[in-house]
N, C-alpha and C. Protein backbone atom coordinates (compact mmCIF):
# COMPACT_ATOMS: atom_id res chain seq x y z
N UNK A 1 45.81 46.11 18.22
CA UNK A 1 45.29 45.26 17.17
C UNK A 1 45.51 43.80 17.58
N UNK A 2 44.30 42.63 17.63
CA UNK A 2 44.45 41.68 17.85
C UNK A 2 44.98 40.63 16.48
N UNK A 3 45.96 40.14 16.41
CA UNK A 3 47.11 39.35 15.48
C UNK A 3 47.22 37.69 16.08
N UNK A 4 46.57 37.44 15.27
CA UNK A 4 46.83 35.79 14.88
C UNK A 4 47.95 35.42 14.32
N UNK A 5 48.88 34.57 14.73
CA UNK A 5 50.35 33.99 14.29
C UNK A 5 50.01 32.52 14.06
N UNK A 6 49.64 32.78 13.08
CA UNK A 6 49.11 30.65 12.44
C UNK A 6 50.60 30.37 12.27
N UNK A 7 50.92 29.05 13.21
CA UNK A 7 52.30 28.27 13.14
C UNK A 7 53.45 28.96 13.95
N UNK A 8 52.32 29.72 15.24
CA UNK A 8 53.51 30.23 16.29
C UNK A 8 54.10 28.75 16.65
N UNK A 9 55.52 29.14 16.99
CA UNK A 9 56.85 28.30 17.70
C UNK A 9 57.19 28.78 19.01
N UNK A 10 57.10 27.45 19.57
CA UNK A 10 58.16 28.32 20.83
C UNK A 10 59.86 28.17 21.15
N UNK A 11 60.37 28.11 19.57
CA UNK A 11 61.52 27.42 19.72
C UNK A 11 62.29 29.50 18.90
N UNK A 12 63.24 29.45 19.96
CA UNK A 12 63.52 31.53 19.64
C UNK A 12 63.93 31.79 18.75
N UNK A 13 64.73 30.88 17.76
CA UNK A 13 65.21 30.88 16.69
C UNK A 13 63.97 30.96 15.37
N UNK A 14 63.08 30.88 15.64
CA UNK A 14 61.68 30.84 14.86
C UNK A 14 61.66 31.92 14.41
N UNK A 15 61.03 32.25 13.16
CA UNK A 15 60.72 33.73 12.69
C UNK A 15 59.16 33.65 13.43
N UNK A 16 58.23 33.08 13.62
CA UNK A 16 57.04 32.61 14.14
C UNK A 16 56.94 33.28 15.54
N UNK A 17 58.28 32.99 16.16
CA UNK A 17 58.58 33.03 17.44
C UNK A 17 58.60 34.61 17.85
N UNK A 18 60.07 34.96 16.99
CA UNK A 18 59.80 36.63 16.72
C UNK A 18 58.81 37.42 16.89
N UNK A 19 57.95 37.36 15.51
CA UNK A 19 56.81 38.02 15.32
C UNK A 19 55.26 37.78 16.68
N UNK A 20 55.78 36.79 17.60
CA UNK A 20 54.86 36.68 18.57
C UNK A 20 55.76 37.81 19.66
N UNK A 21 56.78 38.14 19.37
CA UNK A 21 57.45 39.05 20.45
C UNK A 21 57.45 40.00 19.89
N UNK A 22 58.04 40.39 18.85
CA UNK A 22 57.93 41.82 18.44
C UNK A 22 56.55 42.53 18.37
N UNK A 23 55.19 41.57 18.06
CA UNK A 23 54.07 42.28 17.93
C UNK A 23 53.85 42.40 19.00
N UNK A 24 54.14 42.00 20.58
CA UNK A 24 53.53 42.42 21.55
C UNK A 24 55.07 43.56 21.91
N UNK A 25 55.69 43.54 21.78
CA UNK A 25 56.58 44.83 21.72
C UNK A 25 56.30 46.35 21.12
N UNK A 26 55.39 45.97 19.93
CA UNK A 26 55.02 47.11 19.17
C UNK A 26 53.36 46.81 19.66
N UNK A 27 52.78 47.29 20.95
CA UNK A 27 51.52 47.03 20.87
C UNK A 27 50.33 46.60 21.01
N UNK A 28 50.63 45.63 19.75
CA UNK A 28 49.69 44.61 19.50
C UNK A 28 49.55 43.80 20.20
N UNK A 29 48.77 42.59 20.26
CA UNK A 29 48.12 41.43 21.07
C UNK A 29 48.05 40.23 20.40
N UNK A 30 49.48 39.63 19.93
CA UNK A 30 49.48 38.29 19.71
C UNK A 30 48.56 37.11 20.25
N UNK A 31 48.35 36.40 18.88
CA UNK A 31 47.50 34.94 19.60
C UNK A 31 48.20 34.13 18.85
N UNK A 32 49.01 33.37 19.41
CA UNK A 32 50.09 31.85 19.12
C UNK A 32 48.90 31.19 18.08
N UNK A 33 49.01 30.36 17.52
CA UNK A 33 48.27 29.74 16.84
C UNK A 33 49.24 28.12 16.55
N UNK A 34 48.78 27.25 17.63
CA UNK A 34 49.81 25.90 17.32
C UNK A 34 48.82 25.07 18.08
N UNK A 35 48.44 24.13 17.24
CA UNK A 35 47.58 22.74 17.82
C UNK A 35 48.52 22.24 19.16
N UNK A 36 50.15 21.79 19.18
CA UNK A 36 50.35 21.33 20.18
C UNK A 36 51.29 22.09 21.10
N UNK A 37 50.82 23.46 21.42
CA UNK A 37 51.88 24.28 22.65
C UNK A 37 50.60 24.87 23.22
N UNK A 38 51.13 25.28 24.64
CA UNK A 38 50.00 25.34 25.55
C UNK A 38 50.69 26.52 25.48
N UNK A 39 51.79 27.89 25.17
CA UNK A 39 51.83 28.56 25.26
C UNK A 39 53.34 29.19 24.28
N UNK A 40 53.56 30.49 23.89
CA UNK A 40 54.83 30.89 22.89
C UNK A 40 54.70 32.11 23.37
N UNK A 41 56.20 32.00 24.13
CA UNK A 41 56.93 33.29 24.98
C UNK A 41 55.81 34.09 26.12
N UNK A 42 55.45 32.62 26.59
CA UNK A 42 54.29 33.08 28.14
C UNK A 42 53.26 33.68 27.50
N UNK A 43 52.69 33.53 26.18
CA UNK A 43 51.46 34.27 26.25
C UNK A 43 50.72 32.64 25.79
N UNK A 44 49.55 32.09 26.10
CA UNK A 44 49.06 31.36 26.30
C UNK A 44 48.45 30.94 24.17
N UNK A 45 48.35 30.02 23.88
CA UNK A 45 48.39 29.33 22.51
C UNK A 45 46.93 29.12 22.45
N UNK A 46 46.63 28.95 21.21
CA UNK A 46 45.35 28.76 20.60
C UNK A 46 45.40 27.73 19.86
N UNK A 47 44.87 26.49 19.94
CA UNK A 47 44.88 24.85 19.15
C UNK A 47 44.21 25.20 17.71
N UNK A 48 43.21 26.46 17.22
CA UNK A 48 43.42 26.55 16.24
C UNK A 48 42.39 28.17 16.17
N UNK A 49 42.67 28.89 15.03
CA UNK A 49 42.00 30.04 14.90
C UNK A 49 40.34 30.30 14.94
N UNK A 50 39.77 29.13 15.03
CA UNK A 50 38.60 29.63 15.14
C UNK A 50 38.12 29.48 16.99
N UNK A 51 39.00 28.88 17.27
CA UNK A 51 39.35 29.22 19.24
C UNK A 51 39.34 29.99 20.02
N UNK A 52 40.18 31.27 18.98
CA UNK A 52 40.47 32.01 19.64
C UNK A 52 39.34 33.04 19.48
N UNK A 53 39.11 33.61 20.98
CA UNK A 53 37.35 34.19 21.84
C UNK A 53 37.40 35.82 21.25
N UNK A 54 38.28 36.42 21.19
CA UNK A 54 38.47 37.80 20.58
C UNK A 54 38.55 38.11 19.07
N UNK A 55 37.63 38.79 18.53
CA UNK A 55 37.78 39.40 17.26
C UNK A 55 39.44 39.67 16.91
N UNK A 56 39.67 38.81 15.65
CA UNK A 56 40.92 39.27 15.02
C UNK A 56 41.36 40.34 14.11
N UNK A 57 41.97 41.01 13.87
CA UNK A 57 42.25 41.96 13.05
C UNK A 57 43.36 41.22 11.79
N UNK A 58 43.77 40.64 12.46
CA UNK A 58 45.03 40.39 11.16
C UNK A 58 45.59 38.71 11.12
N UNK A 59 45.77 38.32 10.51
CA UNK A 59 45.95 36.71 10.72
C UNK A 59 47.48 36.99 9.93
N UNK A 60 48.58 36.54 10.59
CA UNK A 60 50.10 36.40 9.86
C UNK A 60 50.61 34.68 9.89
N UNK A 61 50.64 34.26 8.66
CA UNK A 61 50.79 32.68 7.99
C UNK A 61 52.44 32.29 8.39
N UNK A 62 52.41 31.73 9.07
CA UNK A 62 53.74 30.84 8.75
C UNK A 62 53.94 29.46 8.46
N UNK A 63 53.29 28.48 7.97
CA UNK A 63 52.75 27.11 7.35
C UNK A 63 53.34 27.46 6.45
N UNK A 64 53.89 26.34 5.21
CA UNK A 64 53.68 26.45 4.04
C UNK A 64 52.76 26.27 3.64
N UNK A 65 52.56 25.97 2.59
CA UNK A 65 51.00 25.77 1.50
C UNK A 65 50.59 24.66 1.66
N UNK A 66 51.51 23.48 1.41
CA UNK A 66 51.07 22.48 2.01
C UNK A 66 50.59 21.93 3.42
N UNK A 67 50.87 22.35 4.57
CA UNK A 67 50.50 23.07 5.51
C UNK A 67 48.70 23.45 5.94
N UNK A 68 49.04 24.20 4.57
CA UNK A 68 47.56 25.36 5.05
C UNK A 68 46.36 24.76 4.76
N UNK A 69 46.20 23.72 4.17
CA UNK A 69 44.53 23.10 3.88
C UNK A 69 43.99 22.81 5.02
N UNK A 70 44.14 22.59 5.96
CA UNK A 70 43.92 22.22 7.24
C UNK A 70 43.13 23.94 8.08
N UNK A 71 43.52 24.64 7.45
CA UNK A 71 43.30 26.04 7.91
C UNK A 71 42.68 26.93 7.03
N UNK A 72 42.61 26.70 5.82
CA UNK A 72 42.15 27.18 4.76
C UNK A 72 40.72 27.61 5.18
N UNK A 73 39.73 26.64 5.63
CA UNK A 73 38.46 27.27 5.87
C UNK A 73 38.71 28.59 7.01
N UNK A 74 39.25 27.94 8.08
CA UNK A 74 39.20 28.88 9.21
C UNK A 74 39.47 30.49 8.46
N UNK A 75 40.36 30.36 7.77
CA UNK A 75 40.69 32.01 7.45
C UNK A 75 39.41 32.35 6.26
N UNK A 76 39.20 31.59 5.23
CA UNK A 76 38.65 32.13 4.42
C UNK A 76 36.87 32.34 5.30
N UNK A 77 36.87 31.92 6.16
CA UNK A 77 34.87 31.81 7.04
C UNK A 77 35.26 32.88 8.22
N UNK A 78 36.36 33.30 8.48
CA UNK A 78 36.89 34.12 9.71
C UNK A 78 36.91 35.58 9.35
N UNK A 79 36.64 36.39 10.87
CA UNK A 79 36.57 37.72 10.54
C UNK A 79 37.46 38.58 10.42
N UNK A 80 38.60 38.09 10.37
CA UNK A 80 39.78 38.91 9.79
C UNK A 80 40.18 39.51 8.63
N UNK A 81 40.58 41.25 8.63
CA UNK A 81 39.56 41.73 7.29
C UNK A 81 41.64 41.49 6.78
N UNK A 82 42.45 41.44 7.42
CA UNK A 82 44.05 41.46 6.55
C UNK A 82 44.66 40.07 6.60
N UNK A 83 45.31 39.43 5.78
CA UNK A 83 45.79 38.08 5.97
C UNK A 83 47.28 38.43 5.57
N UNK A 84 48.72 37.88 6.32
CA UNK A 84 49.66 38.21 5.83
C UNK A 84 50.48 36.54 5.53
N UNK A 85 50.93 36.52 4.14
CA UNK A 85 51.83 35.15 3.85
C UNK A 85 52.90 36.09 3.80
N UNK A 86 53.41 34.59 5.32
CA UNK A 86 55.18 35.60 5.10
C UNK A 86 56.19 34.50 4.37
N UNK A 87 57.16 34.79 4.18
CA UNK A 87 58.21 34.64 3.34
C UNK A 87 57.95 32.69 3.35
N UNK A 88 57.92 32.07 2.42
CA UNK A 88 57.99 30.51 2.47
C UNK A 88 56.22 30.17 2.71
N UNK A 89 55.32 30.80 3.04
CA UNK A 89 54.13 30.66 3.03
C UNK A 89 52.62 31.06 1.80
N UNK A 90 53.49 31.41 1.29
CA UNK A 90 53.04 31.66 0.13
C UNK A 90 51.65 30.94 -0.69
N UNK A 91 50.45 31.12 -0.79
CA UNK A 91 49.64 30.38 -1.46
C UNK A 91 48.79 31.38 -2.52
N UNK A 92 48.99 31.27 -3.94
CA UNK A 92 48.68 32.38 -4.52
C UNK A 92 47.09 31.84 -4.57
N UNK A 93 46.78 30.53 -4.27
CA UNK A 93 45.25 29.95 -4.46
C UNK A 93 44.32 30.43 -3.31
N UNK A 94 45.09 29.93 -2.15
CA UNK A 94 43.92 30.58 -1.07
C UNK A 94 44.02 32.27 -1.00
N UNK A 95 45.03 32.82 -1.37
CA UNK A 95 45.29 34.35 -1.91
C UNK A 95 44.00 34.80 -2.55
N UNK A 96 43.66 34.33 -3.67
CA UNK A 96 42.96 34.91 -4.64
C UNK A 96 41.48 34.29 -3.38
N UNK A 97 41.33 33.64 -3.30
CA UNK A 97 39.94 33.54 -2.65
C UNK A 97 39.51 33.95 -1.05
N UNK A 98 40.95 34.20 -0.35
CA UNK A 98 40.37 35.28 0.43
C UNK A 98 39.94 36.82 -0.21
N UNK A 99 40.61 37.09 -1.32
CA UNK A 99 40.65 38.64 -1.87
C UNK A 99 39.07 38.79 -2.50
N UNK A 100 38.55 37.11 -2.79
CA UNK A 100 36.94 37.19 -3.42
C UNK A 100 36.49 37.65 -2.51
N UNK A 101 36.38 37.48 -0.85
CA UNK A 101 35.77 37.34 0.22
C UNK A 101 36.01 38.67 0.68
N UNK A 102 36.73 39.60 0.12
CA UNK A 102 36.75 41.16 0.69
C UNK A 102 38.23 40.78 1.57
N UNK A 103 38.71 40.23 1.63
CA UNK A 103 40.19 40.34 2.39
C UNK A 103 41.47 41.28 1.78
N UNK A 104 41.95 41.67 2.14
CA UNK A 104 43.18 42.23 2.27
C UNK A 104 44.58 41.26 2.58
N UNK A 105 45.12 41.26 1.41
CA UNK A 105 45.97 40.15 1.24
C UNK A 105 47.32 40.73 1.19
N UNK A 106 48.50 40.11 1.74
CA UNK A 106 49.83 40.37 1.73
C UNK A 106 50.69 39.24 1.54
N UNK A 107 51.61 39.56 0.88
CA UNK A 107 52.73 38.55 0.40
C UNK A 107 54.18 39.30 1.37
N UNK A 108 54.32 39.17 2.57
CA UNK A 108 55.38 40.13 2.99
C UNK A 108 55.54 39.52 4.30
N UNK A 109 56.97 40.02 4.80
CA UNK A 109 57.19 39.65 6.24
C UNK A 109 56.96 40.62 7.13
N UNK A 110 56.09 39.84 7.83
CA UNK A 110 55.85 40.57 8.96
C UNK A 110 57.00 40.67 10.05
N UNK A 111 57.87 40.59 9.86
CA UNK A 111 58.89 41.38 10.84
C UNK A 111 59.04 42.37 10.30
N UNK A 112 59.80 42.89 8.78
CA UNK A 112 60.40 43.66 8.12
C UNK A 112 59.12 44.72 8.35
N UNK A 113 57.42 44.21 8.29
CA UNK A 113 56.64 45.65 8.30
C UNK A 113 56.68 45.84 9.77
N UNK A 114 56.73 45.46 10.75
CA UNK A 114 56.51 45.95 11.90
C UNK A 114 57.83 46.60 12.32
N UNK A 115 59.41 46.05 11.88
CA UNK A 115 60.51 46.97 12.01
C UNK A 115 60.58 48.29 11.35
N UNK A 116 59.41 48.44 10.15
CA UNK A 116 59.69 49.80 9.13
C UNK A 116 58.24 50.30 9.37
N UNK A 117 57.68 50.15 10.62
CA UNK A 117 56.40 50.98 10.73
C UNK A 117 54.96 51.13 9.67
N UNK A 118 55.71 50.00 8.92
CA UNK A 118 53.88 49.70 7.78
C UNK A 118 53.28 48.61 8.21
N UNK A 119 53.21 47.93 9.37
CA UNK A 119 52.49 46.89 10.08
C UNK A 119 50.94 47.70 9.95
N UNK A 120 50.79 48.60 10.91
CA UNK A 120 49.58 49.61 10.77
C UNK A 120 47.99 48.30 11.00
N UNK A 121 47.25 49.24 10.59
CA UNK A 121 45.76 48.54 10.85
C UNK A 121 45.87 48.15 9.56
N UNK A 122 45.04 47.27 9.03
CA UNK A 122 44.51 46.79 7.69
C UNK A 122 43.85 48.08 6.99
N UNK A 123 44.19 48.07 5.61
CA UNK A 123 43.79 49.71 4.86
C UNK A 123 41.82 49.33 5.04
N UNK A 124 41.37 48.76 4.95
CA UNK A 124 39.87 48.29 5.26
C UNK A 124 39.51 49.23 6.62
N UNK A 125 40.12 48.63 7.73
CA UNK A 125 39.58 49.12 8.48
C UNK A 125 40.51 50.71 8.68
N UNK A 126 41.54 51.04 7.77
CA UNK A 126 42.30 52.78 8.50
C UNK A 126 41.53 53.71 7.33
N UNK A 127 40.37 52.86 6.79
CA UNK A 127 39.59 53.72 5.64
C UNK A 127 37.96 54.18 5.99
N UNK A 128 37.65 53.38 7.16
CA UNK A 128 36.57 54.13 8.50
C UNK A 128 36.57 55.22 9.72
């Protein structure tokens, strides 16, 4: 599954940072998502989500809210059918209007689902 990390870090102490290692540990195919790193834990960075050349499956938020207007279009015009706000990212506004748009919305950390095996595909697409 290809996974967008909006507000990858390359600093290890990052939860950002993590979840760009653990998802390629479990798998998946992280895409960093940081205007100014050319790369987070050697896999090469994306200046912003609509950059990146491969169909996404899942976009995981680490911005706060204030943060996210800057990105707000990209996710809500983007083909990513799951969006995850993890812990401190929280926007119950752009929430409700990706969910108009047919998205699949999460309020959860994506470490805790990929350590307890409910990371999975988006229920959208494990329902084809």
């Amino acid at each position: 599954m290809n996974v967008a990390v909006l507000g990858a870090s390359n600093k290890t102490d990052r939860y950002s940072f993590k979840a760009v290692r653990m998802l390629r540990e479990k798998g998946h195919v992280p895409y960093p998502v940081h205007p100014a790193l050319a790369a987070v834990d050697g896999i090469p960075a994306w200046t912003s989500l609509r950059a990146i050349p491969e169909p996404i499956d899942t976009v995981t938020v680490y911005l706060s809210a204030r943060n996210q207007e800057a990105i707000a279009n990209d996710l809500l015009g983007g083909g990513a059918r799951r969006v995850i706000f993890n812990p401190g990212a929280e926007n119950p506004e752009l929430a409700e209007q990706l969910r108009q748009r047919g998205k699949e919305v999460l309020e959860a950390c994506t470490l805790v689902l990929l350590s307890t095996g409910q990371f999975a595909r988006p229920a959208a697409e494990a329902a084809t």
